[in-house]
N, C-alpha and C. Protein backbone atom coordinates (compact mmCIF):
# COMPACT_ATOMS: atom_id res chain seq x y z
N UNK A 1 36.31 51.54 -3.99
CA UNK A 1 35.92 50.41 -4.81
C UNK A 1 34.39 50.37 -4.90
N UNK A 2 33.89 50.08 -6.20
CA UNK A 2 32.67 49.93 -6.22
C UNK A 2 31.96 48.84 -5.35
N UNK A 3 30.77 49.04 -5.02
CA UNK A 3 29.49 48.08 -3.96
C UNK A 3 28.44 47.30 -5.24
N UNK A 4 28.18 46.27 -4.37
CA UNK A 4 27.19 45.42 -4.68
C UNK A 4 26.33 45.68 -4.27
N UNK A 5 25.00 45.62 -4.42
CA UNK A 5 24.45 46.53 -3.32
C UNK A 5 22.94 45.78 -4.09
N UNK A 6 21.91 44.69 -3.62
CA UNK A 6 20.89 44.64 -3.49
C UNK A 6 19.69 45.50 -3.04
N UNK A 7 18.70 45.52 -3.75
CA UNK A 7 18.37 46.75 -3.63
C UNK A 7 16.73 46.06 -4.43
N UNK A 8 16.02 46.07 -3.28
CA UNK A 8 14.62 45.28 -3.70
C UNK A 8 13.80 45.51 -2.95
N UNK A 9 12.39 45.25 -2.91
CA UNK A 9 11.18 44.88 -2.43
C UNK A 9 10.55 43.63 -2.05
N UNK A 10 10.05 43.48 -0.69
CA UNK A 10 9.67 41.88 -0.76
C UNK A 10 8.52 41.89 0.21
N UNK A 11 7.33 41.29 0.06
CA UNK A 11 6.54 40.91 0.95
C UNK A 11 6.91 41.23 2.44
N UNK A 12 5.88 41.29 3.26
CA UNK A 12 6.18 41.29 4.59
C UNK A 12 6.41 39.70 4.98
N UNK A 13 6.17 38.93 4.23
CA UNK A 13 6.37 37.12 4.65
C UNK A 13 7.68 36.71 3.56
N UNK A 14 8.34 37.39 2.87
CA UNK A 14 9.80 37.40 2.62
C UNK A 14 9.97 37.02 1.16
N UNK A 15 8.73 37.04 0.32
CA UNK A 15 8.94 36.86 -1.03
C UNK A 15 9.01 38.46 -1.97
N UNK A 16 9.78 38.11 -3.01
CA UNK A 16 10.03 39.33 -3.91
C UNK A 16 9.38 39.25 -5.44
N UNK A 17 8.72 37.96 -5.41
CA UNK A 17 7.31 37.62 -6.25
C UNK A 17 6.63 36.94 -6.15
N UNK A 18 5.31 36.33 -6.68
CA UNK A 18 5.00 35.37 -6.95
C UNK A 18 5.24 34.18 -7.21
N UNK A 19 4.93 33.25 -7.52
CA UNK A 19 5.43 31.77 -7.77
C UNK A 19 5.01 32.08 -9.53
N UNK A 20 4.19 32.68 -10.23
CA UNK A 20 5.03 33.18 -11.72
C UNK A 20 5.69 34.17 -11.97
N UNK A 21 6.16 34.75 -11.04
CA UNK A 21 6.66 36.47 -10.94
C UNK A 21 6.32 37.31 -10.70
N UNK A 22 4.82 37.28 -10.96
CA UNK A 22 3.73 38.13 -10.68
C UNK A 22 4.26 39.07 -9.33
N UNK A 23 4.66 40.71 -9.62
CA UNK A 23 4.21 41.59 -8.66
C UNK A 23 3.17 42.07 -8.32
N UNK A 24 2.46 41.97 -8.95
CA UNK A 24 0.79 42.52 -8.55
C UNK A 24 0.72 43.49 -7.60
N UNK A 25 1.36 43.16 -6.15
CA UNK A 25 1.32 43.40 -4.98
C UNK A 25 1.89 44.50 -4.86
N UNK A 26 3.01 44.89 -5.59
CA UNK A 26 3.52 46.01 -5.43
C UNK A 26 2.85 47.36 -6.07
N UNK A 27 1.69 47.08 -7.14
CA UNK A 27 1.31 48.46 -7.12
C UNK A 27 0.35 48.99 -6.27
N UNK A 28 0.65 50.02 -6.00
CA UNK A 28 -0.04 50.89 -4.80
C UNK A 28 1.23 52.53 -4.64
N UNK A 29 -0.10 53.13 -3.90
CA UNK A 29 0.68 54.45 -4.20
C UNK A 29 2.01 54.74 -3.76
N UNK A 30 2.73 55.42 -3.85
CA UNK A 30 3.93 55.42 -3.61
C UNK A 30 3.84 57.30 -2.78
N UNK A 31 4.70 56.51 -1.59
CA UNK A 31 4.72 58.41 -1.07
C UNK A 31 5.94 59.32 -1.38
N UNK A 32 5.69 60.48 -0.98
CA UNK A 32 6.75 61.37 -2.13
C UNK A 32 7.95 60.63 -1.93
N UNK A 33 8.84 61.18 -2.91
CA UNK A 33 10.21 60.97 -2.96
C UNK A 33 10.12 59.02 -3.38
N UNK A 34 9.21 58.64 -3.64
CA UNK A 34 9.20 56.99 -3.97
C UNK A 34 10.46 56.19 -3.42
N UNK A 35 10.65 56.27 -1.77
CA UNK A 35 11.32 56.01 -0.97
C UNK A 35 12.86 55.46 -1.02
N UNK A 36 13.31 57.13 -1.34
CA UNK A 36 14.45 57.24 -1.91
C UNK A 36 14.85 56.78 -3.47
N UNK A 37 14.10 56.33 -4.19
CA UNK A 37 14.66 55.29 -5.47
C UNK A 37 15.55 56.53 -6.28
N UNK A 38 14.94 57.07 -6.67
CA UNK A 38 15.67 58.37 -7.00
C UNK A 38 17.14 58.77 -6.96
N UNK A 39 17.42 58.88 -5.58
CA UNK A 39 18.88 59.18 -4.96
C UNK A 39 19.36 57.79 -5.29
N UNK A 40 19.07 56.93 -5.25
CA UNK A 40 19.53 55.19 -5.38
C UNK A 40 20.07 55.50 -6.93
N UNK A 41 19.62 55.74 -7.54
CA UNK A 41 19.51 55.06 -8.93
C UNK A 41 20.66 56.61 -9.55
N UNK A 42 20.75 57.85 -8.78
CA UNK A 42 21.99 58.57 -8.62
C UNK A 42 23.07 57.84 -8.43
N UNK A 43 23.31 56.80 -7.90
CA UNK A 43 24.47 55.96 -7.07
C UNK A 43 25.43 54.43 -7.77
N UNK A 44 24.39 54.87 -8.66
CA UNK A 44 24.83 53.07 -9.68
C UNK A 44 24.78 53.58 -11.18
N UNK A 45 25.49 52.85 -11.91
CA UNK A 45 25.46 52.69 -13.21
C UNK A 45 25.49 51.73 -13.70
N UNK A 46 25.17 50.56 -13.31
CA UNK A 46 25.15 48.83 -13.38
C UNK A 46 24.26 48.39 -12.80
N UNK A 47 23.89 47.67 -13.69
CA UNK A 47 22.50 46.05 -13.17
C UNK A 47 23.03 45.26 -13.46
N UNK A 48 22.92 44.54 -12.51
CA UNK A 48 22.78 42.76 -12.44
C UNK A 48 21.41 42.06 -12.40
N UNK A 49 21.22 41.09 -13.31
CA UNK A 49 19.96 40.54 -12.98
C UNK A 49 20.31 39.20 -13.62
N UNK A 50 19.06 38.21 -13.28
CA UNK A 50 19.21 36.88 -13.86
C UNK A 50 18.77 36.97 -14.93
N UNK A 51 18.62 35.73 -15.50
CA UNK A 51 17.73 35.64 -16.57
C UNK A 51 16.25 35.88 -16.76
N UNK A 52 15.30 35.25 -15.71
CA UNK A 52 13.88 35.28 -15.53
C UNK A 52 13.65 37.11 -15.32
N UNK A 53 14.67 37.78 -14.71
CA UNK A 53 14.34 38.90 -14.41
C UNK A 53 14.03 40.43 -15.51
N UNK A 54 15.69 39.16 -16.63
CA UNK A 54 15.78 39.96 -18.10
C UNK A 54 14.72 39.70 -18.51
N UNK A 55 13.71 38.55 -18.56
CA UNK A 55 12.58 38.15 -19.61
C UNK A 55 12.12 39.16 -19.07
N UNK A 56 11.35 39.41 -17.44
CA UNK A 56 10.48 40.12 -17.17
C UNK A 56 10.89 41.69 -17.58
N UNK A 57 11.98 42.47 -17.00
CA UNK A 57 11.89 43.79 -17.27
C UNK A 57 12.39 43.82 -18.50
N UNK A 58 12.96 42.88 -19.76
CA UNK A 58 13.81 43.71 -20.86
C UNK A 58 14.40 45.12 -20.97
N UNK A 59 22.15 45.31 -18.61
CA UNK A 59 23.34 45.78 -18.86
C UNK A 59 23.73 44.32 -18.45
N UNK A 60 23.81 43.70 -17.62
CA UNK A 60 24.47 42.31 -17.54
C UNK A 60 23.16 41.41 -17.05
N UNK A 61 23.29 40.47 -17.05
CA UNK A 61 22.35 39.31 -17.04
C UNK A 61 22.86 38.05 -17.14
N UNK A 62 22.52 37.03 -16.40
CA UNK A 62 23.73 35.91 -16.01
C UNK A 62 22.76 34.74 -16.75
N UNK A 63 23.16 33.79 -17.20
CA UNK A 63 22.49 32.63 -17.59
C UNK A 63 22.83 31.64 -18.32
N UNK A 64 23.10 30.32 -17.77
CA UNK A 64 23.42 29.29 -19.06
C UNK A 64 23.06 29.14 -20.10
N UNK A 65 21.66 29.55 -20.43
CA UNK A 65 21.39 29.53 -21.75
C UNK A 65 20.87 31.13 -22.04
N UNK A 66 21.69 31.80 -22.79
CA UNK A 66 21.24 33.12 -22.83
C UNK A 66 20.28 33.15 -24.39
N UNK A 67 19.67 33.81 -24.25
CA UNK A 67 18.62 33.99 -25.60
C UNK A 67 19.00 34.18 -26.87
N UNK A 68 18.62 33.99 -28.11
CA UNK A 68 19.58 33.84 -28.98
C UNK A 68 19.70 35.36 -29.63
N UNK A 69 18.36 36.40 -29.73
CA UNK A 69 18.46 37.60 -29.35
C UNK A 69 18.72 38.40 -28.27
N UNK A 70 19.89 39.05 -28.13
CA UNK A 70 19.97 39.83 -27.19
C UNK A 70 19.51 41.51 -27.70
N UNK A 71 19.30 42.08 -26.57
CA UNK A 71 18.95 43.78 -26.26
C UNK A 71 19.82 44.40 -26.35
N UNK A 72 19.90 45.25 -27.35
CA UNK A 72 21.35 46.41 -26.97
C UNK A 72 21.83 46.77 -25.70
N UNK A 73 22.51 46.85 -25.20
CA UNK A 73 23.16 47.65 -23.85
C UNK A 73 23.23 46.30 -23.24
N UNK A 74 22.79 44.63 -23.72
CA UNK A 74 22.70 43.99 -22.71
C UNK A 74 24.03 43.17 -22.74
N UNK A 75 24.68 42.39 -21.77
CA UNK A 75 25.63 41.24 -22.11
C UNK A 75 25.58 40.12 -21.20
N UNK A 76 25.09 39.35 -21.94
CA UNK A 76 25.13 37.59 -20.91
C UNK A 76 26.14 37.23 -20.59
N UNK A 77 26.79 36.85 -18.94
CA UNK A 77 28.08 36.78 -18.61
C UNK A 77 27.97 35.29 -17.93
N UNK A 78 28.61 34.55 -18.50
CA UNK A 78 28.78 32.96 -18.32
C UNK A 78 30.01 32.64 -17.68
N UNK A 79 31.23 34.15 -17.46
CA UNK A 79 32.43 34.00 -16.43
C UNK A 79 31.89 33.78 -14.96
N UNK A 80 32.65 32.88 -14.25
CA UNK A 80 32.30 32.33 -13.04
C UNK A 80 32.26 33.83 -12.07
N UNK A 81 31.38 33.75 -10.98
CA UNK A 81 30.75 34.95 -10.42
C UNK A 81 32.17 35.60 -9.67
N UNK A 82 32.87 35.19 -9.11
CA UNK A 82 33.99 35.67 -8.57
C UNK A 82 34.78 36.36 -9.00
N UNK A 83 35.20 36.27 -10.30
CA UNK A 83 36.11 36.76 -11.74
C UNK A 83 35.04 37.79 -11.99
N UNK A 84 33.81 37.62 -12.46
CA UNK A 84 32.88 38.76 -12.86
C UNK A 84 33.07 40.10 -11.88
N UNK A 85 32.84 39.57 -10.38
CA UNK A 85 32.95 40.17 -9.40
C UNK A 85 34.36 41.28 -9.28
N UNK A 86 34.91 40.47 -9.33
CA UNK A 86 36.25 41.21 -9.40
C UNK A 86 36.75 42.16 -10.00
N UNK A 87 36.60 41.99 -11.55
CA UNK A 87 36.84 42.26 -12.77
C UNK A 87 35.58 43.88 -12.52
N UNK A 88 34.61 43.74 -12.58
CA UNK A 88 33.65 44.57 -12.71
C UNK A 88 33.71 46.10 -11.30
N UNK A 89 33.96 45.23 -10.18
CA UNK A 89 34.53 46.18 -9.07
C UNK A 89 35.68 47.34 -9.72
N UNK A 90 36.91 46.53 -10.23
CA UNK A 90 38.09 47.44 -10.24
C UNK A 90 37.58 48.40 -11.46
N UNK A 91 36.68 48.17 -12.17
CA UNK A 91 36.18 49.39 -13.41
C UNK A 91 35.76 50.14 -12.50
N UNK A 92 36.22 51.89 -13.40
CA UNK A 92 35.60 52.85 -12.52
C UNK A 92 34.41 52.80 -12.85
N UNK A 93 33.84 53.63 -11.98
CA UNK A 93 32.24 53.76 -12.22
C UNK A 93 31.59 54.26 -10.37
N UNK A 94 30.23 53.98 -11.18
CA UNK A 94 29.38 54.13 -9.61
C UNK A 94 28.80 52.64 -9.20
N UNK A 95 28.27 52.71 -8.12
CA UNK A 95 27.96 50.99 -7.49
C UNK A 95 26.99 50.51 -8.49
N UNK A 96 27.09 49.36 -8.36
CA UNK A 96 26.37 48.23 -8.82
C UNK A 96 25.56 47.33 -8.41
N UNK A 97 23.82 47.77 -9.07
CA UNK A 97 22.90 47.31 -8.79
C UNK A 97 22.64 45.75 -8.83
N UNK A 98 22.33 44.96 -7.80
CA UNK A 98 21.97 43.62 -8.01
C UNK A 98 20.03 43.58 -7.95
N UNK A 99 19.87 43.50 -8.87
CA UNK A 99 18.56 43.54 -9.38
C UNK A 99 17.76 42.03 -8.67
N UNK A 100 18.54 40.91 -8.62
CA UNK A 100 17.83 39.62 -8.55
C UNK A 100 17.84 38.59 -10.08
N UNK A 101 17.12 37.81 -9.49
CA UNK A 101 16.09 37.32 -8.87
C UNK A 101 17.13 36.66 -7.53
N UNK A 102 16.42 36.27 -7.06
CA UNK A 102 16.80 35.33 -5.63
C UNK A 102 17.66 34.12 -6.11
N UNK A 103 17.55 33.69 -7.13
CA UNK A 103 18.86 32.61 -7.13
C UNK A 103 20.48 33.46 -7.91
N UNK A 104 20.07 34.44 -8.67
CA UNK A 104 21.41 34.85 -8.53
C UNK A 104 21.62 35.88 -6.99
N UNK A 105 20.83 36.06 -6.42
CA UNK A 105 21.27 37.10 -5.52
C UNK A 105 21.87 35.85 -4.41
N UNK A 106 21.21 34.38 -4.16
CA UNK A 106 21.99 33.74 -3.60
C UNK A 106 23.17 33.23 -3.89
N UNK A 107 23.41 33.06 -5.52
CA UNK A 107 24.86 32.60 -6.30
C UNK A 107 25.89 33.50 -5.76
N UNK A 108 25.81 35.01 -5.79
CA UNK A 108 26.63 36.21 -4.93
C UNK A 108 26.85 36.15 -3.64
N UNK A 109 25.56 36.14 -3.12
CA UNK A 109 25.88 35.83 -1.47
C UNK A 109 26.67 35.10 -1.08
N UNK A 110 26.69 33.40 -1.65
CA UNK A 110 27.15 32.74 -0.97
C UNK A 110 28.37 32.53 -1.38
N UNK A 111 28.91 33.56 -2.57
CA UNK A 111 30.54 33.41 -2.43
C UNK A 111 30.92 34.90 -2.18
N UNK A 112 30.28 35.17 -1.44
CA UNK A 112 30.76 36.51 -0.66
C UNK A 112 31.03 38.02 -1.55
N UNK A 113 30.00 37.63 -2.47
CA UNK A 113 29.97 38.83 -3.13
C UNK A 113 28.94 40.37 -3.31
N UNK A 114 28.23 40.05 -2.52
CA UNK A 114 27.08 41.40 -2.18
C UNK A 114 27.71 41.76 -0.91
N UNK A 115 27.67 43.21 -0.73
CA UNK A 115 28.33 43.86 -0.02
C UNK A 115 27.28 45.00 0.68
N UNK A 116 25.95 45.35 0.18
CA UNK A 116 24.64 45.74 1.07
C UNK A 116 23.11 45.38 0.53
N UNK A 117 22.79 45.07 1.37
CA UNK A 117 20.80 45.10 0.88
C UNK A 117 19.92 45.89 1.03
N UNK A 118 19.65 46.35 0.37
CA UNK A 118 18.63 47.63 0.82
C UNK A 118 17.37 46.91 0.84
N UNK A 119 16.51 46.41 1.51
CA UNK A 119 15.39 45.55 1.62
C UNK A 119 13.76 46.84 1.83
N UNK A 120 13.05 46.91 1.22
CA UNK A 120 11.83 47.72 1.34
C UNK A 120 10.85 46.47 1.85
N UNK A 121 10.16 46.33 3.10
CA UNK A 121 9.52 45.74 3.24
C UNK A 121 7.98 46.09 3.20
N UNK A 122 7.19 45.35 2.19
CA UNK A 122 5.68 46.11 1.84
C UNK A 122 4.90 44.99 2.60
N UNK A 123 4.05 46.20 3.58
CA UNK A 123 2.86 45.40 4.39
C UNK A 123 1.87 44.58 3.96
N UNK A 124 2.59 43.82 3.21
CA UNK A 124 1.27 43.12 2.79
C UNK A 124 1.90 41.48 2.68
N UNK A 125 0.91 40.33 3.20
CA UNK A 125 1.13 39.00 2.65
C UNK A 125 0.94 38.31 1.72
N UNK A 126 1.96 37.67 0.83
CA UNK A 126 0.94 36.94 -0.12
C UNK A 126 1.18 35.69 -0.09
N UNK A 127 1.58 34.89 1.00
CA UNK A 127 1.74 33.47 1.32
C UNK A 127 2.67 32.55 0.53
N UNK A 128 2.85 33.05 -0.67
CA UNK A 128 3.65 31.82 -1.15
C UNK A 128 4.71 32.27 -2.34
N UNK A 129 5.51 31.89 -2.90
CA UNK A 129 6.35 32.83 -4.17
C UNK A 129 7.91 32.51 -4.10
N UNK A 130 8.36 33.82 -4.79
CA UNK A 130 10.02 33.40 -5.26
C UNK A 130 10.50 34.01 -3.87
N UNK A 131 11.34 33.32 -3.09
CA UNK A 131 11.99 34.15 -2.03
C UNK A 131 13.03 34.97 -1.69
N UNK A 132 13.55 36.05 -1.64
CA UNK A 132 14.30 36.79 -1.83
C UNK A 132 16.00 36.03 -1.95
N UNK A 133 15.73 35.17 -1.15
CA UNK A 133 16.91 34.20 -1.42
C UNK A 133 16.78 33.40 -1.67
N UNK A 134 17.46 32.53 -2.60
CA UNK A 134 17.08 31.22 -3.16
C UNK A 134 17.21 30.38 -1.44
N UNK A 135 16.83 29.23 -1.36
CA UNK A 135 16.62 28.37 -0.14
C UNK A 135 18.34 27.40 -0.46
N UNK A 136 19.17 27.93 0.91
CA UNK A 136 20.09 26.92 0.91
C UNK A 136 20.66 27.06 2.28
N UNK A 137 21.27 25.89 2.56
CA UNK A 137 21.77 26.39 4.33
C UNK A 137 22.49 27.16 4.49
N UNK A 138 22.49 28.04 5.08
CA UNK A 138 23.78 29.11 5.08
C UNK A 138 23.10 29.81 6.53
N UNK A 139 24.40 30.39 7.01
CA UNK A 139 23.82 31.79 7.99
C UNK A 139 25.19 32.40 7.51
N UNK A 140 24.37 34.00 7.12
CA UNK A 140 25.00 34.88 6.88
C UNK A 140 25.04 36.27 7.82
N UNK A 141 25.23 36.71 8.83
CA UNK A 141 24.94 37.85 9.66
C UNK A 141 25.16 38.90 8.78
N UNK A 142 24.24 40.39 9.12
CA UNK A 142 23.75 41.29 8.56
C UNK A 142 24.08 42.16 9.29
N UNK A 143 25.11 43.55 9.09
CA UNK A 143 24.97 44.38 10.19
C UNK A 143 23.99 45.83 9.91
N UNK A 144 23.31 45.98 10.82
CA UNK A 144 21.96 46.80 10.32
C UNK A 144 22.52 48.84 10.18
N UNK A 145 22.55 49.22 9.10
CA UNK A 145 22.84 50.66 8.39
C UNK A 145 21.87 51.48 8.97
N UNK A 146 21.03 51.34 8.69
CA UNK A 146 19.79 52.35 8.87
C UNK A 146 18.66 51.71 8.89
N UNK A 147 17.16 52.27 9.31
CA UNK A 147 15.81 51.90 8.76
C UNK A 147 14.94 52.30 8.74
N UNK A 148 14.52 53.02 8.04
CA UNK A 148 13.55 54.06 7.59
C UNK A 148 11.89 53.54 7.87
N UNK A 149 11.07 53.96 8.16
CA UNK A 149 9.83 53.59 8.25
C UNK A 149 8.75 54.94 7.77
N UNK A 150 8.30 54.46 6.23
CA UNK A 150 7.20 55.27 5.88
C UNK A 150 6.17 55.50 5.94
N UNK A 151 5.21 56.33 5.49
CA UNK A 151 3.89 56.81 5.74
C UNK A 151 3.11 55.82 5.44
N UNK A 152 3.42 54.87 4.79
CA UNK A 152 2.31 54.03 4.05
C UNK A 152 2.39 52.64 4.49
N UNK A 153 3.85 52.60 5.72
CA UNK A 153 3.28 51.42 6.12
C UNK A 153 4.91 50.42 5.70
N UNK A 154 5.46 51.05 4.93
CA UNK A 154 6.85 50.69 4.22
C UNK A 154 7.62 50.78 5.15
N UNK A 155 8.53 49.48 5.04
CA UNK A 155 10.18 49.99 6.06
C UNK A 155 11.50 49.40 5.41
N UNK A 156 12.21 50.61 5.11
CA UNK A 156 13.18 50.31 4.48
C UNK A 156 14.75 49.50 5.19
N UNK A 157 14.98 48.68 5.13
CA UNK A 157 16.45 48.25 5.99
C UNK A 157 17.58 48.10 5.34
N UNK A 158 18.31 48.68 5.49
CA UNK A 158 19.62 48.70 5.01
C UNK A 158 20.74 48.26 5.62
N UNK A 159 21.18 47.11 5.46
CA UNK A 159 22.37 46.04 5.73
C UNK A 159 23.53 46.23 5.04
N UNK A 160 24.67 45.93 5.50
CA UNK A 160 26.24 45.66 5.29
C UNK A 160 26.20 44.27 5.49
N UNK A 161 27.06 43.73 4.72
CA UNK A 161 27.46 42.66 4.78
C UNK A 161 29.02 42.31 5.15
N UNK A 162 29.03 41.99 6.46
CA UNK A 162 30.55 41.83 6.60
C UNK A 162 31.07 41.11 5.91
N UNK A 163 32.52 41.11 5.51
CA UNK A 163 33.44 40.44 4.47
C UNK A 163 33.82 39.16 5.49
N UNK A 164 33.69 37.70 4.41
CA UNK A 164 33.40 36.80 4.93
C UNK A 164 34.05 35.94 4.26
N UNK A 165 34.46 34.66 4.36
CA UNK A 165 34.93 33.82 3.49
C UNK A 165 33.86 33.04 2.99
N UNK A 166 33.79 32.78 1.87
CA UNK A 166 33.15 32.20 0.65
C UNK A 166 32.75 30.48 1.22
N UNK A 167 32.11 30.01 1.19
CA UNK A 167 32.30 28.26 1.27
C UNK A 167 32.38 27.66 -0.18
């Protein structure tokens, strides 16, 4: 069955942008092999992203009010996340990228629908911004895959998410 599989960059203080989106932070050199993205992007044939994420980068994209132009290849899905979830798993294919932003990656989480995170953590602070998870009470345990630590200071962590019941 296909994976959910988060798959991002975030501050070393736990944001994955700015407070306007702004990555700024993330350019800087990248060491060979651009830490794994490559082989990653071998592994999926699906994005998920929110809306704010479609404005910023212009295949699915979630949002109550979807734009009145859409992008070829794109489709705004307003079916409740569980049914999407479901429905989209049993298609064949390869895994499926959850792009973000942090409030859909928390809408998934918290009904038990991301299944790994690949988290790149970049050494650097920028004090304040969007947080990789939207802010809500929850504890979710993480069981830790692997974790790579690069030349430049990068460390990659890769989590499973045990199967959990939904609240």
């Amino acid at each position: 069955m296909r994976k959910i599989i988060v798959y991002i960059a975030t501050s070393a203080d736990g944001f994955i942008a700015r407070k306007d989106g702004a990555v700024d932070w993330l350019d800087r050199p990248r060491p060979k092999g651009n830490y794994g993205m490559g082989e990653f992007w071998k592994s999926i044939d699906t994005i998920l992203l929110g809306r704010k994420t479609y404005d910023f980068v212009v295949q699915y994209a979630f949002s109550r009010r979807p734009p009145k132009k859409v992008l070829p290849g794109f489709e705004f899905v307003k079916e409740p996340i569980k049914s999407f979830a479901k429905r989209l798993r049993a298609q064949k294919g390869k895994n499926i990228f959850m792009m973000g932003g942090g409030g859909l990656i928390a809408s998934f989480l918290d009904l038990g629908e991301i299944d790994e995170f690949i988290i790149h953590v970049i050494p650097t602070f920028i004090g304040e911004g969007i947080p990789l998870i939207a802010p809500r009470h929850r504890t979710v345990p993480l069981k830790l895959k692997s974790c790579k630590k690069f030349s430049d200071g990068v460390v990659r962590l890769h989590y499973s998410v045990p199967a959990r019941r939904a609240k």
